[in-house]
C-alpha atoms as a PDB file:
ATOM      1  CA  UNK A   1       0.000   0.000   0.000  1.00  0.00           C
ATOM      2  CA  UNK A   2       2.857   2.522   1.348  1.00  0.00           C
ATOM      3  CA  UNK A   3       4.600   1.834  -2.284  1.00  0.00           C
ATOM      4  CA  UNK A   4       1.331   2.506  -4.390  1.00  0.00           C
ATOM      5  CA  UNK A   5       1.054   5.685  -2.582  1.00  0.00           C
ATOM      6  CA  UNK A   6       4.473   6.587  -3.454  1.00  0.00           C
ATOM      7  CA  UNK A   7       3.984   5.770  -7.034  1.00  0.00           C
ATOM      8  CA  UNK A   8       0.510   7.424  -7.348  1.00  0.00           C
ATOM      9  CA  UNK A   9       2.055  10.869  -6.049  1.00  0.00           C
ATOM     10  CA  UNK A  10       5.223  10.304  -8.115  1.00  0.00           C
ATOM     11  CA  UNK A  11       2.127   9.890 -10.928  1.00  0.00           C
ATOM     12  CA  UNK A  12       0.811  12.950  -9.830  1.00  0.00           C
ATOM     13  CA  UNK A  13       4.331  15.301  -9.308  1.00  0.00           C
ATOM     14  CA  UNK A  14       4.899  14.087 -13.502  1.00  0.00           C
ATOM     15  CA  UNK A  15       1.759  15.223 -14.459  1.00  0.00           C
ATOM     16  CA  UNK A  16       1.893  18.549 -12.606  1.00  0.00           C
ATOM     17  CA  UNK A  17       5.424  18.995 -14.066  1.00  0.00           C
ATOM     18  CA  UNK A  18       4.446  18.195 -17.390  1.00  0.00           C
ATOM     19  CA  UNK A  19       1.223  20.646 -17.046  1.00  0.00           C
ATOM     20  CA  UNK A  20       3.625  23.329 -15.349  1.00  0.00           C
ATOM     21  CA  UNK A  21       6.213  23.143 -18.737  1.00  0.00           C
ATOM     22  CA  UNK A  22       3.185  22.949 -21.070  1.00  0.00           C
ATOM     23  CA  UNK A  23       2.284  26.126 -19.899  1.00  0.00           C
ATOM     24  CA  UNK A  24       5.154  27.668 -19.325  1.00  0.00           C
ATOM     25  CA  UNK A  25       6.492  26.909 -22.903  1.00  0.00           C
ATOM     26  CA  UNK A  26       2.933  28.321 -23.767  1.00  0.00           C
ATOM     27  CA  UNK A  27       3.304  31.292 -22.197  1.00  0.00           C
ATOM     28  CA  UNK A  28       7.104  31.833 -24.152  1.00  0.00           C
ATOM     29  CA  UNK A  29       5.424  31.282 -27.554  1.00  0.00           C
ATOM     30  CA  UNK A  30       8.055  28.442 -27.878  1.00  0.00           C
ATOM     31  CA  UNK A  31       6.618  27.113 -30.970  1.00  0.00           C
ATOM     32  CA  UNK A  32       5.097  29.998 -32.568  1.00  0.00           C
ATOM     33  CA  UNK A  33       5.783  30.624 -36.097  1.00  0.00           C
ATOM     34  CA  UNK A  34       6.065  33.950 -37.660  1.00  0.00           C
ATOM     35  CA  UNK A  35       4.630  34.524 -40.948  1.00  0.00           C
ATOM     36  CA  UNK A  36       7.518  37.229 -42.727  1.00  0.00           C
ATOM     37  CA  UNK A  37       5.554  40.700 -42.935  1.00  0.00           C
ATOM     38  CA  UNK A  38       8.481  42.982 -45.260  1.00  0.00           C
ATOM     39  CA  UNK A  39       9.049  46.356 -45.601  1.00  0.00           C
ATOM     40  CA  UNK A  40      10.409  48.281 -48.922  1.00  0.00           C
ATOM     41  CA  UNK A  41      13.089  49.317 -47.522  1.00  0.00           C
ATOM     42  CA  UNK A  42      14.929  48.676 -44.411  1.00  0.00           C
ATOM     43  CA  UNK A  43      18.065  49.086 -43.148  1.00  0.00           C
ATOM     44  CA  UNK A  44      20.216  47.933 -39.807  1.00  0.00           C
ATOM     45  CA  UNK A  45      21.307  50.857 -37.989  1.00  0.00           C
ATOM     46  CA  UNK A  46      25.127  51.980 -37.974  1.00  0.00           C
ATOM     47  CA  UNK A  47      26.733  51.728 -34.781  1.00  0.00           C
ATOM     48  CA  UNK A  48      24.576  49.716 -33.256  1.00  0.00           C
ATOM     49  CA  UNK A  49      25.699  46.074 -32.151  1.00  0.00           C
ATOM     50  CA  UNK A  50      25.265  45.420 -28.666  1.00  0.00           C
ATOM     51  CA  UNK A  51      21.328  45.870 -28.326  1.00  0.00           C
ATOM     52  CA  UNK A  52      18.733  48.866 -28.027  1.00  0.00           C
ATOM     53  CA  UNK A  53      16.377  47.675 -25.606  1.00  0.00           C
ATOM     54  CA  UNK A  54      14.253  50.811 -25.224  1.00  0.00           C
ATOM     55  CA  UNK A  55      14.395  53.863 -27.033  1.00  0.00           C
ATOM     56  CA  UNK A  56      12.410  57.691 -27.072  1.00  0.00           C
ATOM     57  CA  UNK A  57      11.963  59.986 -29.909  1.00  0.00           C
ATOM     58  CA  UNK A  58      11.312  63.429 -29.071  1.00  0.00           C
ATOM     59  CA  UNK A  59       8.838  65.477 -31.444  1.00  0.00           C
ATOM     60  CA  UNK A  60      11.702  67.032 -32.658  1.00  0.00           C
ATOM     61  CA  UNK A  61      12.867  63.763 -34.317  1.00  0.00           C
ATOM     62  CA  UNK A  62      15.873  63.028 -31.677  1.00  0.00           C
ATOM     63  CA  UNK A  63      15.804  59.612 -30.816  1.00  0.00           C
ATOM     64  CA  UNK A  64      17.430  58.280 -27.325  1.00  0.00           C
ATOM     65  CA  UNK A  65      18.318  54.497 -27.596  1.00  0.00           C
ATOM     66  CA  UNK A  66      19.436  52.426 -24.395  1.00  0.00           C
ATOM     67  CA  UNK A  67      22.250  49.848 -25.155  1.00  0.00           C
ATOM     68  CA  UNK A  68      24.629  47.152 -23.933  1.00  0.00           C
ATOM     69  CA  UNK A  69      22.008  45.915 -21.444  1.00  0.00           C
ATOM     70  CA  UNK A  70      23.416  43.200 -19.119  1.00  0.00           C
ATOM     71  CA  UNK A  71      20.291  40.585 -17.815  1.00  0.00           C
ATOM     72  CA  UNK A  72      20.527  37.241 -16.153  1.00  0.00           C
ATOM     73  CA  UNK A  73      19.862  34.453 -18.873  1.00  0.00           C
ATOM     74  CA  UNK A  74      20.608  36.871 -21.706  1.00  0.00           C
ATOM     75  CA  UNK A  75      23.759  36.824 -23.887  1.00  0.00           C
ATOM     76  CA  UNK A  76      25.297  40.356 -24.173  1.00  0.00           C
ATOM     77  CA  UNK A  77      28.087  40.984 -27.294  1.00  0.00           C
ATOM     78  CA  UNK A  78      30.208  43.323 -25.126  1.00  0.00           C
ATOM     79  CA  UNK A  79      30.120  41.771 -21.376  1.00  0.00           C
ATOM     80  CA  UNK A  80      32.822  43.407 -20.003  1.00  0.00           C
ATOM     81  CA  UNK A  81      32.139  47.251 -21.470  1.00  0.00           C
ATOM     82  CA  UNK A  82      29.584  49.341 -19.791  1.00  0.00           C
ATOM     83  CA  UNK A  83      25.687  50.265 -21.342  1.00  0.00           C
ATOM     84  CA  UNK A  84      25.196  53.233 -23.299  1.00  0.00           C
ATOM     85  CA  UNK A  85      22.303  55.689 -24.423  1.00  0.00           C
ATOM     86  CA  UNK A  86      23.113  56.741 -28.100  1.00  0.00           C
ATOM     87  CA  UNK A  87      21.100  59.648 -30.056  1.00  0.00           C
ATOM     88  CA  UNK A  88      20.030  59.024 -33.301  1.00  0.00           C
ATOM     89  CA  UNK A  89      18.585  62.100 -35.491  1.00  0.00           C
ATOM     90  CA  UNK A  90      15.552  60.723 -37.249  1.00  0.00           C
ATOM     91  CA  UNK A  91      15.813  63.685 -40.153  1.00  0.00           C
ATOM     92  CA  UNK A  92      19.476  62.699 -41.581  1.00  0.00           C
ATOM     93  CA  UNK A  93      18.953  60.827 -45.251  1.00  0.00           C
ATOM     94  CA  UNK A  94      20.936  58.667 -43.314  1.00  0.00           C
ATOM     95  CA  UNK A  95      20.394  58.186 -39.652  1.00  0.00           C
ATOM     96  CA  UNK A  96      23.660  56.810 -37.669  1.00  0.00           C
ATOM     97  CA  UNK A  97      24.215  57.087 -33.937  1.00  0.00           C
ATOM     98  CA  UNK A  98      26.461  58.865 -31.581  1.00  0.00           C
ATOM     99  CA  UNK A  99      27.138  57.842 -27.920  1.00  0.00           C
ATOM    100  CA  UNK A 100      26.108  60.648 -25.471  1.00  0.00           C
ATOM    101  CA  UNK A 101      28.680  61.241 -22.893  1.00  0.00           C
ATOM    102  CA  UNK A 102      27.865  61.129 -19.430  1.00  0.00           C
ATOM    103  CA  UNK A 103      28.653  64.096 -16.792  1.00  0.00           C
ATOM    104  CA  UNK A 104      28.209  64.393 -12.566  1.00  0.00           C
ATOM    105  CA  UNK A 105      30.772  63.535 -10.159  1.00  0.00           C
ATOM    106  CA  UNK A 106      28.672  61.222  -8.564  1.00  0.00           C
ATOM    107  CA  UNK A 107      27.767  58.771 -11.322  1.00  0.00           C
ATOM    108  CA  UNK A 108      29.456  55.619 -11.928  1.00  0.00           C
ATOM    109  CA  UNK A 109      29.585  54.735 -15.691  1.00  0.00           C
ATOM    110  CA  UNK A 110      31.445  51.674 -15.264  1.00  0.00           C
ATOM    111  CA  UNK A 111      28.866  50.217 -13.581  1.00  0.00           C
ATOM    112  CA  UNK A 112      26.095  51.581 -15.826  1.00  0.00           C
ATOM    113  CA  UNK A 113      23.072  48.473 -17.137  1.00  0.00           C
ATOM    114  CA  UNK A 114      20.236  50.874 -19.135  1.00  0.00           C
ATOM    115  CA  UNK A 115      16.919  48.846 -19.458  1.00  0.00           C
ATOM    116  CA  UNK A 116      14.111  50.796 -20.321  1.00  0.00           C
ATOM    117  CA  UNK A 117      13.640  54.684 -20.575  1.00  0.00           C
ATOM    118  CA  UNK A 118      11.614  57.794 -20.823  1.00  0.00           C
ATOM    119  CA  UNK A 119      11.781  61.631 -21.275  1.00  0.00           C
ATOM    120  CA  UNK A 120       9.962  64.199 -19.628  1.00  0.00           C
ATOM    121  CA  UNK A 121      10.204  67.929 -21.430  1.00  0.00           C
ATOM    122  CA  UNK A 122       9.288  71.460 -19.028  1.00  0.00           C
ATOM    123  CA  UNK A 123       7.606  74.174 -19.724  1.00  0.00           C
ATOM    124  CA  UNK A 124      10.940  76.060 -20.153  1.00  0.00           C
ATOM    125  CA  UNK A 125      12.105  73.067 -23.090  1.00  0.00           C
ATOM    126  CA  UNK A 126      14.275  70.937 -20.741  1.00  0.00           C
ATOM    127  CA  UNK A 127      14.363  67.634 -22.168  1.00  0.00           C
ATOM    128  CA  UNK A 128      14.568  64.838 -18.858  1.00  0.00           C
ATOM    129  CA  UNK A 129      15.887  61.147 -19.417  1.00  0.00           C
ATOM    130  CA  UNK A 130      14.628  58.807 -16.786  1.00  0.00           C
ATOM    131  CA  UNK A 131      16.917  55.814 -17.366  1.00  0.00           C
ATOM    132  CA  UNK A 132      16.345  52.024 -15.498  1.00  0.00           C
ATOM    133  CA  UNK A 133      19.491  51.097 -14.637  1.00  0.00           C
ATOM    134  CA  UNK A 134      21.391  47.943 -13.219  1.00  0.00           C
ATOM    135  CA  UNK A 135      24.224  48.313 -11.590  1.00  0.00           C
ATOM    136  CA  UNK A 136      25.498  44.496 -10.419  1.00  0.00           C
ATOM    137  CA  UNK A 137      22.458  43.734 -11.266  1.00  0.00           C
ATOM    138  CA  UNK A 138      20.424  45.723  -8.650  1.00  0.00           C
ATOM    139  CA  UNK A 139      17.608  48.329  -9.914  1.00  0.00           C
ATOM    140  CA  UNK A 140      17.927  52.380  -9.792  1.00  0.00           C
ATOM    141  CA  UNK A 141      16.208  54.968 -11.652  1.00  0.00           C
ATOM    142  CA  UNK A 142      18.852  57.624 -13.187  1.00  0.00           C
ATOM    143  CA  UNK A 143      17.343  60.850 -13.799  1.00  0.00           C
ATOM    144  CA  UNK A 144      19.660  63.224 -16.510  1.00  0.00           C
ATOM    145  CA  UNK A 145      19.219  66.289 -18.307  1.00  0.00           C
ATOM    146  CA  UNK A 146      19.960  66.609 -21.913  1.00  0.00           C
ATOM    147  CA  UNK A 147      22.142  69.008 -23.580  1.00  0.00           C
ATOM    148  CA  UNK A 148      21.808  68.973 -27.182  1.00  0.00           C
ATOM    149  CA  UNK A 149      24.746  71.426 -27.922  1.00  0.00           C
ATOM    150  CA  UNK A 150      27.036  69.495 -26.164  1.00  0.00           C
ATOM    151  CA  UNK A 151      25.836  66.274 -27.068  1.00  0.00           C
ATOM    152  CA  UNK A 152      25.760  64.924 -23.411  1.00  0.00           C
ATOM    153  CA  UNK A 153      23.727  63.741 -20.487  1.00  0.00           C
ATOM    154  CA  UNK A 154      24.445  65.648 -17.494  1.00  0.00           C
ATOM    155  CA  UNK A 155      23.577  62.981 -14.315  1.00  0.00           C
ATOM    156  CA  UNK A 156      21.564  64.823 -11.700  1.00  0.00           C
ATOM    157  CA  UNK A 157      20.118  61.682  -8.959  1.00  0.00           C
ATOM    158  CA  UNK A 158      19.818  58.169  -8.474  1.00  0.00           C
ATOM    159  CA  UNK A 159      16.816  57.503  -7.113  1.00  0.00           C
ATOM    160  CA  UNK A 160      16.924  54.018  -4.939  1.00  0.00           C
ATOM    161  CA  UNK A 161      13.406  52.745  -3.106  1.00  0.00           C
ATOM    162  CA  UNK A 162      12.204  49.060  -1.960  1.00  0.00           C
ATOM    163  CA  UNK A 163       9.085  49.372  -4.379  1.00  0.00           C
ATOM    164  CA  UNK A 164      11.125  49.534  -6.930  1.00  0.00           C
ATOM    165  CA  UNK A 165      13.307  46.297  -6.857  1.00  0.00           C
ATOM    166  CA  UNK A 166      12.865  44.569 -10.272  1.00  0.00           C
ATOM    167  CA  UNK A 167      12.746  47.302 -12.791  1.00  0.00           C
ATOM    168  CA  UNK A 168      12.330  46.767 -16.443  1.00  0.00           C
ATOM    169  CA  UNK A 169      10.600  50.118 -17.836  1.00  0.00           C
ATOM    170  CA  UNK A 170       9.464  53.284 -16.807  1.00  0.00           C
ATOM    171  CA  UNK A 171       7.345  56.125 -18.440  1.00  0.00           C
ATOM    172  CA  UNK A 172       8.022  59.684 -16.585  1.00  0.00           C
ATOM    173  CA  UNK A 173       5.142  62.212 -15.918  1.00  0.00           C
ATOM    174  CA  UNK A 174       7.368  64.980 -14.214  1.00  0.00           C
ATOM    175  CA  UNK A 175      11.152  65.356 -14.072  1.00  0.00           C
ATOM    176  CA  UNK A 176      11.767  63.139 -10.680  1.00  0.00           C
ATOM    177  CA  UNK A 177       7.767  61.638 -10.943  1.00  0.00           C
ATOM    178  CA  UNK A 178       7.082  58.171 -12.920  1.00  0.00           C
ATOM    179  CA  UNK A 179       5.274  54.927 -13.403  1.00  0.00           C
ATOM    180  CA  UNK A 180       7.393  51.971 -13.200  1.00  0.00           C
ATOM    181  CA  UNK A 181       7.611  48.257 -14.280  1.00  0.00           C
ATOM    182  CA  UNK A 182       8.603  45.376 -11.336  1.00  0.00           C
ATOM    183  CA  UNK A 183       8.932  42.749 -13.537  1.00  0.00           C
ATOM    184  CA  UNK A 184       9.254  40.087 -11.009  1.00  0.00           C
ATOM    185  CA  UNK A 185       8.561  40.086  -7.398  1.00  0.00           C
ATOM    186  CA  UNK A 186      11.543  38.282  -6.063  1.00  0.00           C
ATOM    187  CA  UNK A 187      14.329  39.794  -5.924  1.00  0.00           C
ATOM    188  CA  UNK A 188      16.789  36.512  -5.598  1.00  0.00           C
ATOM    189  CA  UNK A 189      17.248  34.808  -8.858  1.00  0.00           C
ATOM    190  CA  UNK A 190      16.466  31.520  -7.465  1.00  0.00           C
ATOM    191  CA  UNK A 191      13.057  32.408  -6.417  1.00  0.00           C
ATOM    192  CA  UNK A 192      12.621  34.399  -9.311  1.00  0.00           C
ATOM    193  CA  UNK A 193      12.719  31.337 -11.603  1.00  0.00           C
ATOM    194  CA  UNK A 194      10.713  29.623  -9.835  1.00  0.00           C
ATOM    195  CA  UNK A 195       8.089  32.617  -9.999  1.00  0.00           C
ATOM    196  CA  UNK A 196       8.730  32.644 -13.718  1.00  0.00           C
ATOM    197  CA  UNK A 197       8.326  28.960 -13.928  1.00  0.00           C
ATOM    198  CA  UNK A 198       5.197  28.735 -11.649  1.00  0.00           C
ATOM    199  CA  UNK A 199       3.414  31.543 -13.675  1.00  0.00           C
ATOM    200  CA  UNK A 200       2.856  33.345 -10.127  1.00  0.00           C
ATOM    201  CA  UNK A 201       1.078  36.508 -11.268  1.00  0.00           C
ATOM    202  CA  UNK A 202       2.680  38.374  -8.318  1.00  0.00           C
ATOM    203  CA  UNK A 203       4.594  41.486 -10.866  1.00  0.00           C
ATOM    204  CA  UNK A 204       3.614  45.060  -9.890  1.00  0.00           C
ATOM    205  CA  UNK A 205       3.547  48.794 -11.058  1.00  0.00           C
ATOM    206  CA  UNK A 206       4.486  51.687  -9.115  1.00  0.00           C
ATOM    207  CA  UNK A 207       4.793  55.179  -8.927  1.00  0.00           C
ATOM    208  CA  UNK A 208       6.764  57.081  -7.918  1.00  0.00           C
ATOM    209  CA  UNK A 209       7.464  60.890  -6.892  1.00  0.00           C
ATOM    210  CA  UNK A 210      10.159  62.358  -4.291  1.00  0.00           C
ATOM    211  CA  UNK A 211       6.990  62.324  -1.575  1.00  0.00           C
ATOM    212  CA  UNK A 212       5.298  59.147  -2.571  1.00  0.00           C
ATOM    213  CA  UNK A 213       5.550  56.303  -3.357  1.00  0.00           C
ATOM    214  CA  UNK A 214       2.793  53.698  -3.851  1.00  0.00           C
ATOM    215  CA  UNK A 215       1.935  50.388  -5.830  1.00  0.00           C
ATOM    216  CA  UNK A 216      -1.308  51.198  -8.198  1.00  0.00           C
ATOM    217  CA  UNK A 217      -1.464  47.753  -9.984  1.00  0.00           C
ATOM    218  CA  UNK A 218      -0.361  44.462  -9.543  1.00  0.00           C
ATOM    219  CA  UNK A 219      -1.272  40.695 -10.565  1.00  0.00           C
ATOM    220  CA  UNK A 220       0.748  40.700 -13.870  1.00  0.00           C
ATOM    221  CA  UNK A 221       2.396  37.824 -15.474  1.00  0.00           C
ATOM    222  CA  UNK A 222       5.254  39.377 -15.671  1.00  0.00           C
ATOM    223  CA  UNK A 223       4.752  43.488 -16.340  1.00  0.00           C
ATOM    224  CA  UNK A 224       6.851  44.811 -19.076  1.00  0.00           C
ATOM    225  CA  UNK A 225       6.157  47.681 -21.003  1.00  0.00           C
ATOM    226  CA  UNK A 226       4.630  50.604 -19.869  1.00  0.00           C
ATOM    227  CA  UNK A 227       3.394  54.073 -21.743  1.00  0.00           C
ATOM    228  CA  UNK A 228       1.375  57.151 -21.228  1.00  0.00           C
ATOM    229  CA  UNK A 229      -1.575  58.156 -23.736  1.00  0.00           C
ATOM    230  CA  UNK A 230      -0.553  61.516 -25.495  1.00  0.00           C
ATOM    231  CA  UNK A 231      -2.912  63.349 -23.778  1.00  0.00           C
ATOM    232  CA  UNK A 232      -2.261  61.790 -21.029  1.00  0.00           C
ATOM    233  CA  UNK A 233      -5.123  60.361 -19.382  1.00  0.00           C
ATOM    234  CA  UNK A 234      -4.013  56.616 -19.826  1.00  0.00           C
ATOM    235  CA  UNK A 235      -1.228  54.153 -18.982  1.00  0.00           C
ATOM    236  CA  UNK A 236      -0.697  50.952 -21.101  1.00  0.00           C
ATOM    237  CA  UNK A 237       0.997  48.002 -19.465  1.00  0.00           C
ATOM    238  CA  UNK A 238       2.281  45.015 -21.238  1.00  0.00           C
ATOM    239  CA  UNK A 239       1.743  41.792 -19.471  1.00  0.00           C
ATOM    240  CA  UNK A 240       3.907  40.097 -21.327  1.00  0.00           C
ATOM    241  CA  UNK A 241       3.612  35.941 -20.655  1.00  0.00           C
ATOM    242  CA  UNK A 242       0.138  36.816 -20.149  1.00  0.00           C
ATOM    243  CA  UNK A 243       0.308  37.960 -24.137  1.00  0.00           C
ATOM    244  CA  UNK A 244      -2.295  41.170 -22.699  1.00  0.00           C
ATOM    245  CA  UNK A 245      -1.750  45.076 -22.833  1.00  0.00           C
ATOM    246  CA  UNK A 246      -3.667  46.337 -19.888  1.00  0.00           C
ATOM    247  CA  UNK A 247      -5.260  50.067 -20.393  1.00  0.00           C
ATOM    248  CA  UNK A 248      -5.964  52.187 -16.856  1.00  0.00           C
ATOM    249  CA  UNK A 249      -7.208  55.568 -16.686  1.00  0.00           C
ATOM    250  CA  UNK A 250      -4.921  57.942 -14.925  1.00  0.00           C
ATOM    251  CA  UNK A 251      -6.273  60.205 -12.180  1.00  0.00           C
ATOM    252  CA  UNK A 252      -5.495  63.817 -10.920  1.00  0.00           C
ATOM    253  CA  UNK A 253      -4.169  61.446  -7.386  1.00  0.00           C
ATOM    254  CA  UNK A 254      -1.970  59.547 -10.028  1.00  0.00           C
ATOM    255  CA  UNK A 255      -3.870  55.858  -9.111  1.00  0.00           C
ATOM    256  CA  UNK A 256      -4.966  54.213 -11.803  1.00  0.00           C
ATOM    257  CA  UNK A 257      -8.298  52.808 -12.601  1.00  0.00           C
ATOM    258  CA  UNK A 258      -8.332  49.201 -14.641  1.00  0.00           C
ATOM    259  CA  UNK A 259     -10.681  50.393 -18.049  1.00  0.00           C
ATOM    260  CA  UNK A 260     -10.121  46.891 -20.335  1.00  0.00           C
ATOM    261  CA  UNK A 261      -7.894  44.283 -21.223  1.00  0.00           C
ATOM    262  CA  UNK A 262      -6.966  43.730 -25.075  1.00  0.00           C
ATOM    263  CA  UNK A 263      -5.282  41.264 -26.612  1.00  0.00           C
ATOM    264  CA  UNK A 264      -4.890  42.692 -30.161  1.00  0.00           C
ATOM    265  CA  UNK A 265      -4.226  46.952 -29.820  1.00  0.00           C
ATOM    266  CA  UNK A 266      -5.600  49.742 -31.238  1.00  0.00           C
ATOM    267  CA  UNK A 267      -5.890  51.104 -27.908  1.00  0.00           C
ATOM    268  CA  UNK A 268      -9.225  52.121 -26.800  1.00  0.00           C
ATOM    269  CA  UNK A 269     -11.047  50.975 -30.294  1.00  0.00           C
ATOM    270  CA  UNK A 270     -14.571  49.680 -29.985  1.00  0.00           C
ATOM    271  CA  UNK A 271     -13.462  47.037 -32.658  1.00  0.00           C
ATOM    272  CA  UNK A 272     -10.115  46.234 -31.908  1.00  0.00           C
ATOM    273  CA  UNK A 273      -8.190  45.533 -34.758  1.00  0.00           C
ATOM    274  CA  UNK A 274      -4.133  45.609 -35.518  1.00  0.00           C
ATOM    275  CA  UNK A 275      -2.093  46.048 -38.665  1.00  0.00           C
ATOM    276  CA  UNK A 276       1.286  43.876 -38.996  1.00  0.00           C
ATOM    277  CA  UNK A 277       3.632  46.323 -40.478  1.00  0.00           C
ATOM    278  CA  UNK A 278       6.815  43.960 -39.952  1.00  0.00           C
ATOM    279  CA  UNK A 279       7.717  40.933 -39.059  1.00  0.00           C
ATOM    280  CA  UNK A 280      10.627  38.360 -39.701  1.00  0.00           C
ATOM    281  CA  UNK A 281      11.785  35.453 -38.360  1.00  0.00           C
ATOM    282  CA  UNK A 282      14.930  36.077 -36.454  1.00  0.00           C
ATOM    283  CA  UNK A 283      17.464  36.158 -39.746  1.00  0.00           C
ATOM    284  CA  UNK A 284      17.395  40.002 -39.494  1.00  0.00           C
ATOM    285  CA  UNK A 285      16.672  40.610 -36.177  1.00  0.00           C
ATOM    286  CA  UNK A 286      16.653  38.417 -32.450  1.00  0.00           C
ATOM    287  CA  UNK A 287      15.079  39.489 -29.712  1.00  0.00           C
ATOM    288  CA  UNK A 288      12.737  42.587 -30.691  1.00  0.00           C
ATOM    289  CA  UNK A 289      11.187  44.702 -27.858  1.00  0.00           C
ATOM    290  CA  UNK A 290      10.306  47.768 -29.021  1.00  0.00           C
ATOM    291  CA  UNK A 291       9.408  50.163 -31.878  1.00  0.00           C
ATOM    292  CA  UNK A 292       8.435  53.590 -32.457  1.00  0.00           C
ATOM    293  CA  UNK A 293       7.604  55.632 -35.439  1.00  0.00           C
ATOM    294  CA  UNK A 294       8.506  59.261 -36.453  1.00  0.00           C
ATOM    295  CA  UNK A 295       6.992  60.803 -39.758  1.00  0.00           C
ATOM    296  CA  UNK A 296       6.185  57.536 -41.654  1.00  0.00           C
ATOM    297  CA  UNK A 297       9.863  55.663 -40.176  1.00  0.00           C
ATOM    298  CA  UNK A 298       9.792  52.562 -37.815  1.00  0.00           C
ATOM    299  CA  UNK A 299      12.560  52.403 -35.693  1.00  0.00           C
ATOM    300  CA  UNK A 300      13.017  48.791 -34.374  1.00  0.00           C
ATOM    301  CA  UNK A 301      15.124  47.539 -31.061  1.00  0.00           C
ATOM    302  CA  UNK A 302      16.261  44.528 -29.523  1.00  0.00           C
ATOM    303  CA  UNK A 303      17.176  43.315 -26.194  1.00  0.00           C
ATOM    304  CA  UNK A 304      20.824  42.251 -27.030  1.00  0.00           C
ATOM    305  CA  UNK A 305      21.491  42.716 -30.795  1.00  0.00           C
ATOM    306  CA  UNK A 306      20.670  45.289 -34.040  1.00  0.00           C
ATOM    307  CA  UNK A 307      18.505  47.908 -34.788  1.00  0.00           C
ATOM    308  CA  UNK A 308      16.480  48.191 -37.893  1.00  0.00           C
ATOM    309  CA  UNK A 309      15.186  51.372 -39.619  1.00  0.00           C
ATOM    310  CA  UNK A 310      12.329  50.739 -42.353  1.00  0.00           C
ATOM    311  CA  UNK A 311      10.361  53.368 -44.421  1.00  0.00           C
ATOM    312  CA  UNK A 312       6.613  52.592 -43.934  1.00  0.00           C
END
């Protein structure tokens, strides 16, 4: 008897393994296909080799492009150099990019990891990059001010809190104020795997400003994405294992008020519908995770690779 009920929950640990990876590899899209969806004309962006996980393009047609990011379980082409933001001017015949020097005393660029980013312009024209950064691996928010004529990023604060432990992107509403992406809610790798694995819907948003600080969603598969409405009365969040973008309408309190859950975007539609501008099947690029347009260009990025700039 004692054996048979060793063997029926050895039965029963299989199955629930074999549902867990079933799921899991379900929630990866391991064995989706991609259909090829081509452009005219596209090119890979000069100067770009070691990834451009996020970028930003100001209405001016200035684009800021975070590279070199460093991630557990992701290879990197240049492990032992430090991230990057570039700037790429979106109204050259031929766009390349330029590294943007870094300035403050107190900044370490040898340590510097940029994930995801955001800009924030004043009333007076002062453009603001929020930057997610990991230094060994750990999560700040780098807050710089741009100066075009000089080409550079002066550093003005890290900002360090406990709600903000797992950062992956951020989308700023006020020069030190922002919504931010936990993507996990481990912090030890270990556990975080395991949370991965399990499909514990336990990632959060915050925001934050230099007198609060406050969670104002959580239950995501893993949150990813996040971006403001132009006129800014909603927040998009990407769930991404959950294969959902999540709309909320933004208060005057900044909390955020769940308004619908779409799987295919045209946010806020009463027919949802989506047009597949590009798509390949990882001979061009690996790894996409976001893109952006600027009069009638698509600018493409990847976590660790190219970039890719098509005319639409």
């Amino acid at each position: 008897m004692a054996k048979l009920m060793v063997l029926t929950l050895l039965g029963l640990g299989l199955a629930l393994f074999r549902d867990h990876r079933a799921s899991y590899q379900a929630r990866l899209n391991a064995f989706r296909e991609v259909k090829p969806v081509e452009l005219p004309n596209c090119n890979l962006v000069k100067g770009i080799e070691s990834g451009s996980e996020d970028l930003e393009i100001l209405p001016s047609g200035l684009a800021f492009i975070s590279s070199g990011l460093k991630y557990p379980g992701i290879k990197s082409f240049e492990p032992d150099k430090p991230g990057k933001i570039l700037l790429m001017d979106l109204n050259e015949e031929d766009p390349t990019v330029l590294e943007l020097k870094i300035t403050g005393s107190k900044f370490d660029h040898s340590s510097f990891n940029p994930h995801g980013i955001s800009t924030f312009t004043d009333e007076d024209n002062t453009v603001y990059l929020l930057v997610v950064n990991h230094p060994d691996f750990k999560s700040t928010v780098e807050l710089f001010k741009f100066q075009e004529e000089e080409k550079s990023l002066l550093h003005l604060k890290t900002i360090r809190h406990e709600l903000l432990p797992n950062l992956n992107d951020i989308v700023a509403v006020g020069p030190e104020h922002f919504y931010a992406t936990n993507d996990h809610y481990f912090v030890d790798h270990y556990l975080r795997s395991w949370e991965l694995y399990l499909g514990l819907a336990w990632s959060y948003v915050v925001y934050y400003s230099p007198t609060e600080v406050q969670v104002m969603a959580d239950g995501f598969d893993f949150a990813n994405g996040i971006n403001i409405s132009p006129d800014g009365k909603y927040v998009y969040i990407g769930e991404l294992l959950a294969h959902k973008i999540h709309v909320y309408e933004k208060h005057a309190n900044w909390t955020l008020t769940p308004l619908k859950v779409i799987r295919i975007q045209n946010i806020l539609a009463e027919e949802p519908k989506v047009t597949r501008v590009y798509a390949e099947n990882g001979t061009v690029l690996q790894g996409s995770t976001v893109a952006s347009v600027y009069k009638g260009k698509l600018l493409i990025g990847t976590v660790f690779q190219k970039a890719l700039y098509c005319e639409l």
